[in-house]
C-alpha atoms as a PDB file:
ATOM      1  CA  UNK A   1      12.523 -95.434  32.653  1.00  0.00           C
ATOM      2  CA  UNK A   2      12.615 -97.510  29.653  1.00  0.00           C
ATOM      3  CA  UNK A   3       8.215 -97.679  29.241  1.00  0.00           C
ATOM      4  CA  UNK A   4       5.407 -98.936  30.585  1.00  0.00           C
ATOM      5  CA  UNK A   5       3.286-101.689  31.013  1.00  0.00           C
ATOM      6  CA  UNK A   6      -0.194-101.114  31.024  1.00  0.00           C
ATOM      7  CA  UNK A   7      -2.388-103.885  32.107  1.00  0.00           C
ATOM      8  CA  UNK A   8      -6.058-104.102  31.355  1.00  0.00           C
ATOM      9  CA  UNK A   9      -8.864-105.404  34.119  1.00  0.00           C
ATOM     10  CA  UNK A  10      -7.544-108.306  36.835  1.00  0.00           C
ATOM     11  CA  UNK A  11     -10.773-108.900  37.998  1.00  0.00           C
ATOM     12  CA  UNK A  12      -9.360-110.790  41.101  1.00  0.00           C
ATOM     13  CA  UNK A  13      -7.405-113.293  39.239  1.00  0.00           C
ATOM     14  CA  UNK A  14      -3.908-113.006  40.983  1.00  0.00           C
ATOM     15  CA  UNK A  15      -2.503-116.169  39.780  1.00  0.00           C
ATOM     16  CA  UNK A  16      -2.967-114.784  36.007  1.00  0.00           C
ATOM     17  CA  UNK A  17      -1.695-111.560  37.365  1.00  0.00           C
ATOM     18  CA  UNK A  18       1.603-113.227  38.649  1.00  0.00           C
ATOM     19  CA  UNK A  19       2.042-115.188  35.223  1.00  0.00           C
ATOM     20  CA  UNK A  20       1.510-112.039  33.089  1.00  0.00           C
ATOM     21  CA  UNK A  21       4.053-109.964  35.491  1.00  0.00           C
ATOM     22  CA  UNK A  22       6.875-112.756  35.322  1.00  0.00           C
ATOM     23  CA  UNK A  23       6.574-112.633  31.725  1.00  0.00           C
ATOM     24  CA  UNK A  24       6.803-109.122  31.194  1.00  0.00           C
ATOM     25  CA  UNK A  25       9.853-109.198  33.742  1.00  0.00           C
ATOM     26  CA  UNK A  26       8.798-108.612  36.681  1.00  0.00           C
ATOM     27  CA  UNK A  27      10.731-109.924  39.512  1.00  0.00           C
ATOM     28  CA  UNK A  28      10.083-109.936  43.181  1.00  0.00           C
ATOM     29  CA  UNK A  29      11.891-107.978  45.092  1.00  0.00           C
ATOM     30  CA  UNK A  30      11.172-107.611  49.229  1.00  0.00           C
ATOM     31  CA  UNK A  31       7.165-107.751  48.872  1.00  0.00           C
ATOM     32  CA  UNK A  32       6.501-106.108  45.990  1.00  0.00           C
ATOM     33  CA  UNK A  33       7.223-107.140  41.768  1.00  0.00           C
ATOM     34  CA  UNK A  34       9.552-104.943  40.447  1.00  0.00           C
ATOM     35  CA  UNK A  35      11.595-103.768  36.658  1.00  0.00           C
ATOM     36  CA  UNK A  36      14.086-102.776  36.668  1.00  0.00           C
ATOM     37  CA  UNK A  37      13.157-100.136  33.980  1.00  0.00           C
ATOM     38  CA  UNK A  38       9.951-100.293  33.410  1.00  0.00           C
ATOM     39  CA  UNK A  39       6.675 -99.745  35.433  1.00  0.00           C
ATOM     40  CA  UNK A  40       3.314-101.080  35.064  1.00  0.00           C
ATOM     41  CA  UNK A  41       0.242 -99.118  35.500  1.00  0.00           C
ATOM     42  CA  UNK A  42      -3.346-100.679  35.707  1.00  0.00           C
ATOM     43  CA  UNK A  43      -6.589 -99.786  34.053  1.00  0.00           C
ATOM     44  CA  UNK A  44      -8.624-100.097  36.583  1.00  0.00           C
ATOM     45  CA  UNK A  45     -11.459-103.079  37.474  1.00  0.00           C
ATOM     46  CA  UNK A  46      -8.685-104.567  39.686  1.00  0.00           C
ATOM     47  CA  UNK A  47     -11.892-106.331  42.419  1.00  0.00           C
ATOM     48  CA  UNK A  48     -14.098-108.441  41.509  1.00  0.00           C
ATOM     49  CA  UNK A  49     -15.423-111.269  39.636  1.00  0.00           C
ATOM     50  CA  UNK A  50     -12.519-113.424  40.491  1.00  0.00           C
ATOM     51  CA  UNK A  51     -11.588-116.174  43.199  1.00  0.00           C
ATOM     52  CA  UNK A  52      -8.305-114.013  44.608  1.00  0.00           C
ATOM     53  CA  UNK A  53      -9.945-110.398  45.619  1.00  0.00           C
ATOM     54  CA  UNK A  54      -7.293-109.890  48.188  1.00  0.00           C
ATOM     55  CA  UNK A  55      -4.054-111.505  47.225  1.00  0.00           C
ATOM     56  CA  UNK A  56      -4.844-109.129  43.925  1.00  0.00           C
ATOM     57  CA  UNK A  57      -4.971-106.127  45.695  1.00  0.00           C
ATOM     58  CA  UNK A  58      -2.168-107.063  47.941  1.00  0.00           C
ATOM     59  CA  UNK A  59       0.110-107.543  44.465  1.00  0.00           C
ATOM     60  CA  UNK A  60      -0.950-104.300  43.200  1.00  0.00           C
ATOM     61  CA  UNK A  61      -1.205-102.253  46.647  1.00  0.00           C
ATOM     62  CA  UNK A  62       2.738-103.377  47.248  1.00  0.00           C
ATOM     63  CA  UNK A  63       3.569-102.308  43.330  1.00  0.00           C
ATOM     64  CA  UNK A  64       2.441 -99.212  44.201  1.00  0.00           C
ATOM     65  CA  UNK A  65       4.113 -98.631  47.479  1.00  0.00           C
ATOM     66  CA  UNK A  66       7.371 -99.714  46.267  1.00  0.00           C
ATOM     67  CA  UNK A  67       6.812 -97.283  43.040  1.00  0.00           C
ATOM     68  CA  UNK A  68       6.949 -99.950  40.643  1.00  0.00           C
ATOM     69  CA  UNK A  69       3.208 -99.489  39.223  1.00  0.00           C
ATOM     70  CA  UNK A  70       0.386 -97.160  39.560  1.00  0.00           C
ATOM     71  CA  UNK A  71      -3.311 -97.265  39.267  1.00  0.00           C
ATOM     72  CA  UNK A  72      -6.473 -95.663  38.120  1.00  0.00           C
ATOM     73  CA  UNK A  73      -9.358 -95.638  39.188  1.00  0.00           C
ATOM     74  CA  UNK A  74     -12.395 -98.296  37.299  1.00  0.00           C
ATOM     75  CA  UNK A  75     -15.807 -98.621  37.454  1.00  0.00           C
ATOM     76  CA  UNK A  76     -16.013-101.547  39.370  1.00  0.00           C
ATOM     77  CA  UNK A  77     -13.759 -99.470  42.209  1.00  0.00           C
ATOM     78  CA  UNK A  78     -15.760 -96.786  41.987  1.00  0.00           C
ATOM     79  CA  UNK A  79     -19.126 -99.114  42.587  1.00  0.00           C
ATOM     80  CA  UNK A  80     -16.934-100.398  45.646  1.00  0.00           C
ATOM     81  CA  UNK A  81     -16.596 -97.146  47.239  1.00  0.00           C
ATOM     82  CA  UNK A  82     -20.143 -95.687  46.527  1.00  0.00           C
ATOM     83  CA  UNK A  83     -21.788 -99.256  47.630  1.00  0.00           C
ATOM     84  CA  UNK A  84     -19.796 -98.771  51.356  1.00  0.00           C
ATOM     85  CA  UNK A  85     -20.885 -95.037  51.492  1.00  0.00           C
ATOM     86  CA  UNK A  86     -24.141 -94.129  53.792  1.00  0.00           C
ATOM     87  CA  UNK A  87     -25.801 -91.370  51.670  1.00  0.00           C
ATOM     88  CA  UNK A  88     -25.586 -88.183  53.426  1.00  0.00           C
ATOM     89  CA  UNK A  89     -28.753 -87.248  52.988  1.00  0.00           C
ATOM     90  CA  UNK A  90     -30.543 -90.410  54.701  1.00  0.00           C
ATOM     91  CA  UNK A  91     -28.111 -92.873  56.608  1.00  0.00           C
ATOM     92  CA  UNK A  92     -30.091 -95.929  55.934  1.00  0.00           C
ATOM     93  CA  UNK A  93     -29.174 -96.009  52.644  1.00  0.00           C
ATOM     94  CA  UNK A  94     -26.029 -96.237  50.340  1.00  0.00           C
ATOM     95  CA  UNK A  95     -24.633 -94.611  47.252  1.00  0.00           C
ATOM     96  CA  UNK A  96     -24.853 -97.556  45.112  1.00  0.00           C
ATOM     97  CA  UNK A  97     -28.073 -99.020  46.355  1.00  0.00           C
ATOM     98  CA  UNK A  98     -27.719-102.782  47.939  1.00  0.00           C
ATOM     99  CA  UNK A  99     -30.584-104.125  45.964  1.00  0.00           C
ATOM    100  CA  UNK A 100     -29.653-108.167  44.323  1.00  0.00           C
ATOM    101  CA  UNK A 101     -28.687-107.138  41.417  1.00  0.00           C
ATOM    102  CA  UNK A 102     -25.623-105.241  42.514  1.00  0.00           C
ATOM    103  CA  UNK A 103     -25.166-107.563  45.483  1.00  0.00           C
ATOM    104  CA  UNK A 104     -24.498-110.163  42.964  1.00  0.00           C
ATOM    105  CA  UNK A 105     -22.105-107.992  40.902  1.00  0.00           C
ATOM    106  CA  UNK A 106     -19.761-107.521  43.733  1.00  0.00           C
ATOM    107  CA  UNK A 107     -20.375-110.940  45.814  1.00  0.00           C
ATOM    108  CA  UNK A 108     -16.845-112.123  45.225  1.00  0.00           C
ATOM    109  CA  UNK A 109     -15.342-108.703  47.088  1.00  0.00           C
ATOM    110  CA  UNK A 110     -18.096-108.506  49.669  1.00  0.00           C
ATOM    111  CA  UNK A 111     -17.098-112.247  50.259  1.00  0.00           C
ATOM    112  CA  UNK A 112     -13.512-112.103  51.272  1.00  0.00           C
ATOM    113  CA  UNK A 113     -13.796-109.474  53.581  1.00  0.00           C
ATOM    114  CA  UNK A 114     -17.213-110.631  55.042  1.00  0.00           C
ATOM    115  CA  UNK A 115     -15.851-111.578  58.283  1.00  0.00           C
ATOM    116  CA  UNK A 116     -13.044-108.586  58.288  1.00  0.00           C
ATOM    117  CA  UNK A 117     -15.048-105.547  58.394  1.00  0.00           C
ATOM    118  CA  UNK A 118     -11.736-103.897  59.818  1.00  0.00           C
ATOM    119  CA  UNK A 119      -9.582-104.452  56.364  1.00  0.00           C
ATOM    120  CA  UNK A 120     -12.980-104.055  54.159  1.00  0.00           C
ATOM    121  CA  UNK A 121     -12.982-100.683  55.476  1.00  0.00           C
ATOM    122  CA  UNK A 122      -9.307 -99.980  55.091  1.00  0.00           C
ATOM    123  CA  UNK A 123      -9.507-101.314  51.407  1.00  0.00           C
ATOM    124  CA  UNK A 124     -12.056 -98.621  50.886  1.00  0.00           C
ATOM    125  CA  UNK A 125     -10.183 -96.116  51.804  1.00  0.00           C
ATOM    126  CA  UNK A 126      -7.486 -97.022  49.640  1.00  0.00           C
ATOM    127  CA  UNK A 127      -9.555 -97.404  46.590  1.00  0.00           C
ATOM    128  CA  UNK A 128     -10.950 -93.896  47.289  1.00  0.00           C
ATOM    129  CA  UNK A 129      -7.126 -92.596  46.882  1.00  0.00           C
ATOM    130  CA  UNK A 130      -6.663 -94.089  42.981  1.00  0.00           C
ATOM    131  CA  UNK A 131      -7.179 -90.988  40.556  1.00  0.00           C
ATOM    132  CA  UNK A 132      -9.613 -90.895  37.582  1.00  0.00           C
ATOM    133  CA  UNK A 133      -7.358 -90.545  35.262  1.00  0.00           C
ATOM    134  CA  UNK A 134      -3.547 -90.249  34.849  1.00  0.00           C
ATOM    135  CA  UNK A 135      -1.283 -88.207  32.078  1.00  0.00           C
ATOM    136  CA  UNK A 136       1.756 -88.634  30.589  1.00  0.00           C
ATOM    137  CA  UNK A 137       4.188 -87.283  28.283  1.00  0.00           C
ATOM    138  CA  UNK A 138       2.659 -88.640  24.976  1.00  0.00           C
ATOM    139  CA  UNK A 139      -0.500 -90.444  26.409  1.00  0.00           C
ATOM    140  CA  UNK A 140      -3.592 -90.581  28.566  1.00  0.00           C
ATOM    141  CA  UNK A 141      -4.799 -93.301  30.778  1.00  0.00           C
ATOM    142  CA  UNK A 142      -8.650 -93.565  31.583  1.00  0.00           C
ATOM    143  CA  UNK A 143     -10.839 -96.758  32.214  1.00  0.00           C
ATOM    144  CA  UNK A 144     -13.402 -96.479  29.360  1.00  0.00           C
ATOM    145  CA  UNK A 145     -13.149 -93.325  27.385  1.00  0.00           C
ATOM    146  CA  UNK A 146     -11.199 -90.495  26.830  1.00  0.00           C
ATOM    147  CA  UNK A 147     -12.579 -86.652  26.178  1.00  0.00           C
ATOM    148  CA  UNK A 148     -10.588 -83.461  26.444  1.00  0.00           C
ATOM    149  CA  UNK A 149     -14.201 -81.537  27.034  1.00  0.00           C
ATOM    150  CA  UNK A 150     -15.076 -83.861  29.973  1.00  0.00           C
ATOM    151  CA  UNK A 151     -11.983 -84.402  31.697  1.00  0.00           C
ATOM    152  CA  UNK A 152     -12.060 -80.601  31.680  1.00  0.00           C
ATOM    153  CA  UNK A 153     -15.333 -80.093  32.906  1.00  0.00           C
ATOM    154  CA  UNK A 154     -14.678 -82.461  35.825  1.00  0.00           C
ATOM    155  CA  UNK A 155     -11.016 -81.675  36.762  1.00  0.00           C
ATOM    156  CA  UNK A 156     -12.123 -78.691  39.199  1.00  0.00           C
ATOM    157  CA  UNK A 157     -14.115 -81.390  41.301  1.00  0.00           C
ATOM    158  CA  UNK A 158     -11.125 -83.265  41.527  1.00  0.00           C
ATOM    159  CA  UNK A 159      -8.607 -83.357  44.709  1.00  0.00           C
ATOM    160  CA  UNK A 160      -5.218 -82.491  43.608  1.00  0.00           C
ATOM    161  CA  UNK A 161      -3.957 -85.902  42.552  1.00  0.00           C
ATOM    162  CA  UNK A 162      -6.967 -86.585  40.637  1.00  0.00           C
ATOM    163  CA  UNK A 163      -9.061 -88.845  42.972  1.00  0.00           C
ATOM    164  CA  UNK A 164     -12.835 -88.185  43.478  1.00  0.00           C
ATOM    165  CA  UNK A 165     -13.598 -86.447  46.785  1.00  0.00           C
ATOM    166  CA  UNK A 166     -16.329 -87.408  49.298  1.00  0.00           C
ATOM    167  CA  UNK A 167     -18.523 -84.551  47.699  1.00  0.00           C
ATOM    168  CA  UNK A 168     -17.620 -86.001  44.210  1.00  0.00           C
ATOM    169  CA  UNK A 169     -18.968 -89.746  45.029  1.00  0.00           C
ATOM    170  CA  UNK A 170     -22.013 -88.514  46.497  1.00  0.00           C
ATOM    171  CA  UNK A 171     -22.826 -86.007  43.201  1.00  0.00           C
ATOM    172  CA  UNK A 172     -21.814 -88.556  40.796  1.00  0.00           C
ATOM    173  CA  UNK A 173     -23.704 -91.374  42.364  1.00  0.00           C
ATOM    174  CA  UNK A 174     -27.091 -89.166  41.567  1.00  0.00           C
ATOM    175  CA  UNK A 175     -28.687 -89.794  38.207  1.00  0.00           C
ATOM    176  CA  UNK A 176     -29.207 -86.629  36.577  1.00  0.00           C
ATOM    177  CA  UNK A 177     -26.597 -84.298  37.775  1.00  0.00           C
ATOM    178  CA  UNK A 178     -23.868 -83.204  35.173  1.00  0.00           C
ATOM    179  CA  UNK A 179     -21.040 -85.186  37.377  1.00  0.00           C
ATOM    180  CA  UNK A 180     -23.444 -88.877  37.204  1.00  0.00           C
ATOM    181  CA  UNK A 181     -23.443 -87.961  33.298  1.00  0.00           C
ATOM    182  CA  UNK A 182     -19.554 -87.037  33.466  1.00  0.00           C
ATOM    183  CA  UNK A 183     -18.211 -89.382  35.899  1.00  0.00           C
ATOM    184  CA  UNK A 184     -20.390 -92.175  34.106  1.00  0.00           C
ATOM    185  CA  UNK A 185     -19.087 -91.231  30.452  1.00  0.00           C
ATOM    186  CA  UNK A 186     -15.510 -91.704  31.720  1.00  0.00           C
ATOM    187  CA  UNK A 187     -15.484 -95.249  33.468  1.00  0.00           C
ATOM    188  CA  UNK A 188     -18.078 -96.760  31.297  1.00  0.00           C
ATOM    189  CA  UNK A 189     -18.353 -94.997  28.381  1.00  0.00           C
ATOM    190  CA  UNK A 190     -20.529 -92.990  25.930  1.00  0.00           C
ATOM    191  CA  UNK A 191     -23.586 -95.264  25.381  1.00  0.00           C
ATOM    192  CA  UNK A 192     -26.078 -95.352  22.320  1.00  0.00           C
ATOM    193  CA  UNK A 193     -29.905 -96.187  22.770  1.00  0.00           C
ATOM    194  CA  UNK A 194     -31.311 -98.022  19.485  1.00  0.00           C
ATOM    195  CA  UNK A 195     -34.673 -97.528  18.052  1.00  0.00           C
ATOM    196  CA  UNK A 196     -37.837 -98.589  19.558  1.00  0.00           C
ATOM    197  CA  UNK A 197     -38.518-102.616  19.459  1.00  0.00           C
ATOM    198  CA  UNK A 198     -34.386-103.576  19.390  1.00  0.00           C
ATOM    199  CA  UNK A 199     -32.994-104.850  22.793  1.00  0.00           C
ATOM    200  CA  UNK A 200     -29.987-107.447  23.268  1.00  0.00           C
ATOM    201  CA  UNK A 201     -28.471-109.393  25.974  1.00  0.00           C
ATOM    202  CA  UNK A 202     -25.537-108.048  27.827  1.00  0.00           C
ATOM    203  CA  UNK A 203     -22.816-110.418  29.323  1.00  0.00           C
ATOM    204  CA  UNK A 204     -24.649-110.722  32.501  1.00  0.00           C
ATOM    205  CA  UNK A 205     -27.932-111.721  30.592  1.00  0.00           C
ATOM    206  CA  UNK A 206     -30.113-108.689  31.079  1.00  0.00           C
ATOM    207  CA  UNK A 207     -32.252-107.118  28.562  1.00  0.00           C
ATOM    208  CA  UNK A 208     -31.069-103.696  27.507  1.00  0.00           C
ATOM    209  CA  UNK A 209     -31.392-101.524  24.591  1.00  0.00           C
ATOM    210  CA  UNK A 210     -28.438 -99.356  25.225  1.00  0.00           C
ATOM    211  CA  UNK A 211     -25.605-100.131  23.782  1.00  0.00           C
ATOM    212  CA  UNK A 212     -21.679 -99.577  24.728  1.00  0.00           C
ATOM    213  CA  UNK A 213     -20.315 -97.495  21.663  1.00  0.00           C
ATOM    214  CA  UNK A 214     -16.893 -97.532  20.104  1.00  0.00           C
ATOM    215  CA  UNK A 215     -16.625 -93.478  20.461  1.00  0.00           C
ATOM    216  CA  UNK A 216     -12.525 -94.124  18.666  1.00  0.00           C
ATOM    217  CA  UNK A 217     -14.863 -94.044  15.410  1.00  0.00           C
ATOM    218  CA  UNK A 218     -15.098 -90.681  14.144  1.00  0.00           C
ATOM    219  CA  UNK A 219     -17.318 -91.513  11.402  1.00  0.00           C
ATOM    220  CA  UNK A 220     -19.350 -94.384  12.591  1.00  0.00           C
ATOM    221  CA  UNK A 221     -21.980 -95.484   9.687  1.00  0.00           C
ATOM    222  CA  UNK A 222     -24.718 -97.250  11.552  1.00  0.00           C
ATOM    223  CA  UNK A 223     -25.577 -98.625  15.064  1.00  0.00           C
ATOM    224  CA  UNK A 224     -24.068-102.058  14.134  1.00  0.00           C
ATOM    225  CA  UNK A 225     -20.721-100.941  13.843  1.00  0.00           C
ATOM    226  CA  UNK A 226     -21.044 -98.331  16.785  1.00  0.00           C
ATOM    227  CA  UNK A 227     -22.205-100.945  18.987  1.00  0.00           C
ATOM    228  CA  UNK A 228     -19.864-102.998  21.962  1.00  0.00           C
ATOM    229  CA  UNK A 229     -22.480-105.936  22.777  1.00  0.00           C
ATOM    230  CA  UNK A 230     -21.220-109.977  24.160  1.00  0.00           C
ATOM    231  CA  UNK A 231     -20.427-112.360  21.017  1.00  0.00           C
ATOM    232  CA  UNK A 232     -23.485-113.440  19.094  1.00  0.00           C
ATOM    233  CA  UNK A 233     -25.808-110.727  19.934  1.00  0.00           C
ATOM    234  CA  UNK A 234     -24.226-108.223  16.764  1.00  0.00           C
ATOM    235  CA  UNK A 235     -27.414-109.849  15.214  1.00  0.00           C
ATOM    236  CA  UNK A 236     -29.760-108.149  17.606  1.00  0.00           C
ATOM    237  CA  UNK A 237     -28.370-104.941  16.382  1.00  0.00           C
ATOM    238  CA  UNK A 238     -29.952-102.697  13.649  1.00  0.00           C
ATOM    239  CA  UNK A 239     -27.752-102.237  10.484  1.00  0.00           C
ATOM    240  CA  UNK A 240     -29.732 -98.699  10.175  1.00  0.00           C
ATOM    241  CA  UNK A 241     -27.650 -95.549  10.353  1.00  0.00           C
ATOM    242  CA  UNK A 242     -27.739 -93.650  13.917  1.00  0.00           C
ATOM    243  CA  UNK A 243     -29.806 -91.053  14.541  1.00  0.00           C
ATOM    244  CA  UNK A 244     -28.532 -89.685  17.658  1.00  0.00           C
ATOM    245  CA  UNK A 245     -24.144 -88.540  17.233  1.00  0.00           C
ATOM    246  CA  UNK A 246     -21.546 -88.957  20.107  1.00  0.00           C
ATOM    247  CA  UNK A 247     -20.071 -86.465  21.680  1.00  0.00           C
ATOM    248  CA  UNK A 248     -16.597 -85.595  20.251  1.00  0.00           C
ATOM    249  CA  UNK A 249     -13.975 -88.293  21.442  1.00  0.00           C
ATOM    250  CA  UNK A 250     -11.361 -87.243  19.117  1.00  0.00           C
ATOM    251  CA  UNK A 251      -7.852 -87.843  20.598  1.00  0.00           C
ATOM    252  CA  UNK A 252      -4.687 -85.934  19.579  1.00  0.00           C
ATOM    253  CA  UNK A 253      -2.405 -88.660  21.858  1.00  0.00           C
ATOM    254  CA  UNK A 254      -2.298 -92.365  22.513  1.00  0.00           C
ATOM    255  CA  UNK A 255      -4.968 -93.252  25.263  1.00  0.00           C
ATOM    256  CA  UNK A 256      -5.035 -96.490  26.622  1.00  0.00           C
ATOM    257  CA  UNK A 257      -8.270 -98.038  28.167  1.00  0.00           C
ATOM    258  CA  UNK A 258      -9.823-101.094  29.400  1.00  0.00           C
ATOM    259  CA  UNK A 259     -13.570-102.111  30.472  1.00  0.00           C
ATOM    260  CA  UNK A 260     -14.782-103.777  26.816  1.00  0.00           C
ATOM    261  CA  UNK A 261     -14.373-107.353  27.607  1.00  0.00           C
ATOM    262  CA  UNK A 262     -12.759-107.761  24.299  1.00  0.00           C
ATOM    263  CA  UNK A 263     -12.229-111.004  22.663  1.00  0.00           C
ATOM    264  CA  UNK A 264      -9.554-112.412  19.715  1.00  0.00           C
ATOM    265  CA  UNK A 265      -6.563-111.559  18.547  1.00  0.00           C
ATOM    266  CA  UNK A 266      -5.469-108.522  20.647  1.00  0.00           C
ATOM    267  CA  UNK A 267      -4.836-105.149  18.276  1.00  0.00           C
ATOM    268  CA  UNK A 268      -5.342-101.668  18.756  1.00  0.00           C
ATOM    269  CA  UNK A 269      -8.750 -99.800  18.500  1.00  0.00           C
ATOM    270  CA  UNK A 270      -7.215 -97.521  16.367  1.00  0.00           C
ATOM    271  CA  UNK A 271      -3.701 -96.233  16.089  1.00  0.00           C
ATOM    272  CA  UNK A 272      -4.457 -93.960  19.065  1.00  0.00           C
ATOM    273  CA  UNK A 273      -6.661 -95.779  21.041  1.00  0.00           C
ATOM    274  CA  UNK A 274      -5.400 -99.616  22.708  1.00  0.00           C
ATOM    275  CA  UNK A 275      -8.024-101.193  24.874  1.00  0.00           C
ATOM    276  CA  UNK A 276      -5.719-104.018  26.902  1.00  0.00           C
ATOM    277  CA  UNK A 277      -9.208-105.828  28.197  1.00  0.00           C
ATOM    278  CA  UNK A 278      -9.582-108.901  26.589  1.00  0.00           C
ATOM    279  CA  UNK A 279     -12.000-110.829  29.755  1.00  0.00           C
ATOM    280  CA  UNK A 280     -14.297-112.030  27.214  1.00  0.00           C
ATOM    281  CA  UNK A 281     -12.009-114.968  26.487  1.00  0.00           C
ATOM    282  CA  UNK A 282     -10.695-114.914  29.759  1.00  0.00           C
ATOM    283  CA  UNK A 283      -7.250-113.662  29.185  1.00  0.00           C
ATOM    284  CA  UNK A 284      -5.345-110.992  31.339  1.00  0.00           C
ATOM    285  CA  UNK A 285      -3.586-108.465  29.269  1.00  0.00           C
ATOM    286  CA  UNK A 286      -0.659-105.913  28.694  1.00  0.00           C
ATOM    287  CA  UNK A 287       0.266-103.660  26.327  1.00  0.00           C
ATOM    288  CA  UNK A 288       4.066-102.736  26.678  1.00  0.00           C
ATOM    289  CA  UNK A 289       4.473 -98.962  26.016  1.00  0.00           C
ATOM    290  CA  UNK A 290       8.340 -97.200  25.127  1.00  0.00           C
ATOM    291  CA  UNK A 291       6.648 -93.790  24.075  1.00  0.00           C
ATOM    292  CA  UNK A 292       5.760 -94.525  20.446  1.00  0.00           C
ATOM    293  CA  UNK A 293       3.312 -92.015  19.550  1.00  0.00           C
ATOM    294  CA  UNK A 294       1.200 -94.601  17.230  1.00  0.00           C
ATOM    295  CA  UNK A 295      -0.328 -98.118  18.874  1.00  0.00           C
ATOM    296  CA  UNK A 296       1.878-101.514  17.880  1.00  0.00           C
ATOM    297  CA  UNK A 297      -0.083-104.872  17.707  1.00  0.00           C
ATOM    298  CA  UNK A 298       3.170-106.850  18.152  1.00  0.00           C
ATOM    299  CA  UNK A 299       3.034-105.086  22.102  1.00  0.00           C
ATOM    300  CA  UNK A 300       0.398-106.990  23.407  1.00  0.00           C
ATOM    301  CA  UNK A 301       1.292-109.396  25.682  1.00  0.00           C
ATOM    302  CA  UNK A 302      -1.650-112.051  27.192  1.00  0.00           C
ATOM    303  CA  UNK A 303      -2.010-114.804  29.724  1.00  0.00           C
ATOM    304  CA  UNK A 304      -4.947-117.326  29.882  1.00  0.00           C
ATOM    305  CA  UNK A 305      -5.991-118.893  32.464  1.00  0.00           C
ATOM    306  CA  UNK A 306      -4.357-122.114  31.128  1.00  0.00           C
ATOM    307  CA  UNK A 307      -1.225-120.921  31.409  1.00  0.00           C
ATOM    308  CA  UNK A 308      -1.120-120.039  35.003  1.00  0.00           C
ATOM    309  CA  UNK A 309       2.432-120.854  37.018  1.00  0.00           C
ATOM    310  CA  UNK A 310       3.947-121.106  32.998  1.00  0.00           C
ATOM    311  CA  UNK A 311       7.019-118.930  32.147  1.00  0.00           C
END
């Protein structure tokens, strides 16, 4: 095994996904892509969003069988498998509740498989088998954020190759228990409230005044520079130095992420940290790992949607 090829949040577009894979190398080999000495692993946020829920999980679900990629586990999988789960506790409702809001987030799964209920089921259970997080020599792979003190506190809860267990969804599905906090952390990362009176618009265009923090900054000087917000709201955000610190992110090893809906130029987050999500301007992306120890902007490797079926 030559390296890696880690590949940030497909949201359903399978077309990109094929473009990016032939360009890395990729070739098709029976049903699945294959290397021949490399392998690509995903970030997770594979569903949703885009037009081609199922051919992209049929790409990745036949990389994995034939051992040429793996997967972890992303927020928008883990909303999946809590918003198909009956709570215990009272049958008529769900983990993730099925209120408009969410129904909206997830349309473009629930669509495909709306007149399946067979396969939507068996999809479930497959996304209930992808592990939080994955290790390797010289690197860590987690959808949003990285911390040695929370991956340790939840690793006990975990089954054995690091998926969440039927206990685990229902726990971290419930606001205020250590595992919502933990869990939520993880595969959407630390967030930040501002002061009183500051709110912005997120990329779906609701109101909040919490924002997504870059927790790679060990020194972060105020909540502008902290904050992770959609392009032209950085004005909304108060120059003013926080008040409230993160909990220690500090990584001793390259971790690779996805989830921020980065836009531009694609470069590391710092040289230990590569986010490889760049959905903000629409583009599907790689970074292509040999085991350096420090993060490489000449590794990224990105396909817009413009360039579909181009070599």
């Amino acid at each position: 095994m030559q390296g890696y090829d880690v590949i940030g949040d497909v949201h359903g577009r399978a077309k990109q996904l094929v473009t990016l894979l032939q360009r890395l190398g990729y070739e098709i080999q029976g049903e699945a892509y294959c290397h021949a000495s490399r392998q690509a692993i995903f970030i997770g946020d594979i569903i949703d969003y885009g037009p081609e829920q199922r051919a992209t999980l049929a790409i990745v679900r036949n990389m994995v069988a034939a051992g040429s990629a793996q997967v972890i586990l992303g927020n928008h999988e883990f909303n999946a498998v809590a918003f198909a789960t009956p709570d215990p506790k009272d049958a008529k409702r769900f983990l993730r509740p099925h209120t408009s809001k969410n129904r909206v987030q997830h349309k473009a799964f629930l669509a495909e498989y709306a007149d399946d209920p067979i396969a939507y089921k068996e999809t479930i259970s497959w996304l209930k088998t992808l592990p939080l997080f994955l290790e390797l020599d010289g690197a860590a792979f987690i959808h949003a954020a990285w911390s040695n003190d929370l991956i340790e506190q939840i690793r006990p809860e975990l089954n054995a190759d690091n998926s969440l267990p039927d206990k685990l969804y229902v726990s971290a599905t419930k606001r205020g228990s250590w595992q919502f906090q933990v869990v939520e952390q993880l595969l959407k990362g630390p967030e930040i409230t501002l002061p009183q009176g500051y709110v912005f618009n997120d990329k779906h265009g609701h109101q909040r005044n919490d924002i997504r923090a870059r927790w790679w900054l060990q020194n972060p000087l105020s909540y502008r520079e902290l904050a992770i917000v959609p392009e032209g709201e950085e004005g909304k955000i108060p120059a003013q130095p926080i008040i409230q610190p993160l909990q220690s992110f500090a990584v001793s090893r390259l971790v690779f992420i996805g989830h921020y809906w980065l836009r531009g130029t694609p470069r590391p987050q710092c040289r230990q940290v590569v986010c490889t999500d760049y959905s903000g301007d629409a583009k599907l992306t790689a970074y292509r790992w040999s085991f350096e120890a420090e993060a490489d902007a000449m590794n990224f490797v990105q396909v817009g949607e413009s360039e579909v079926g181009m070599p």
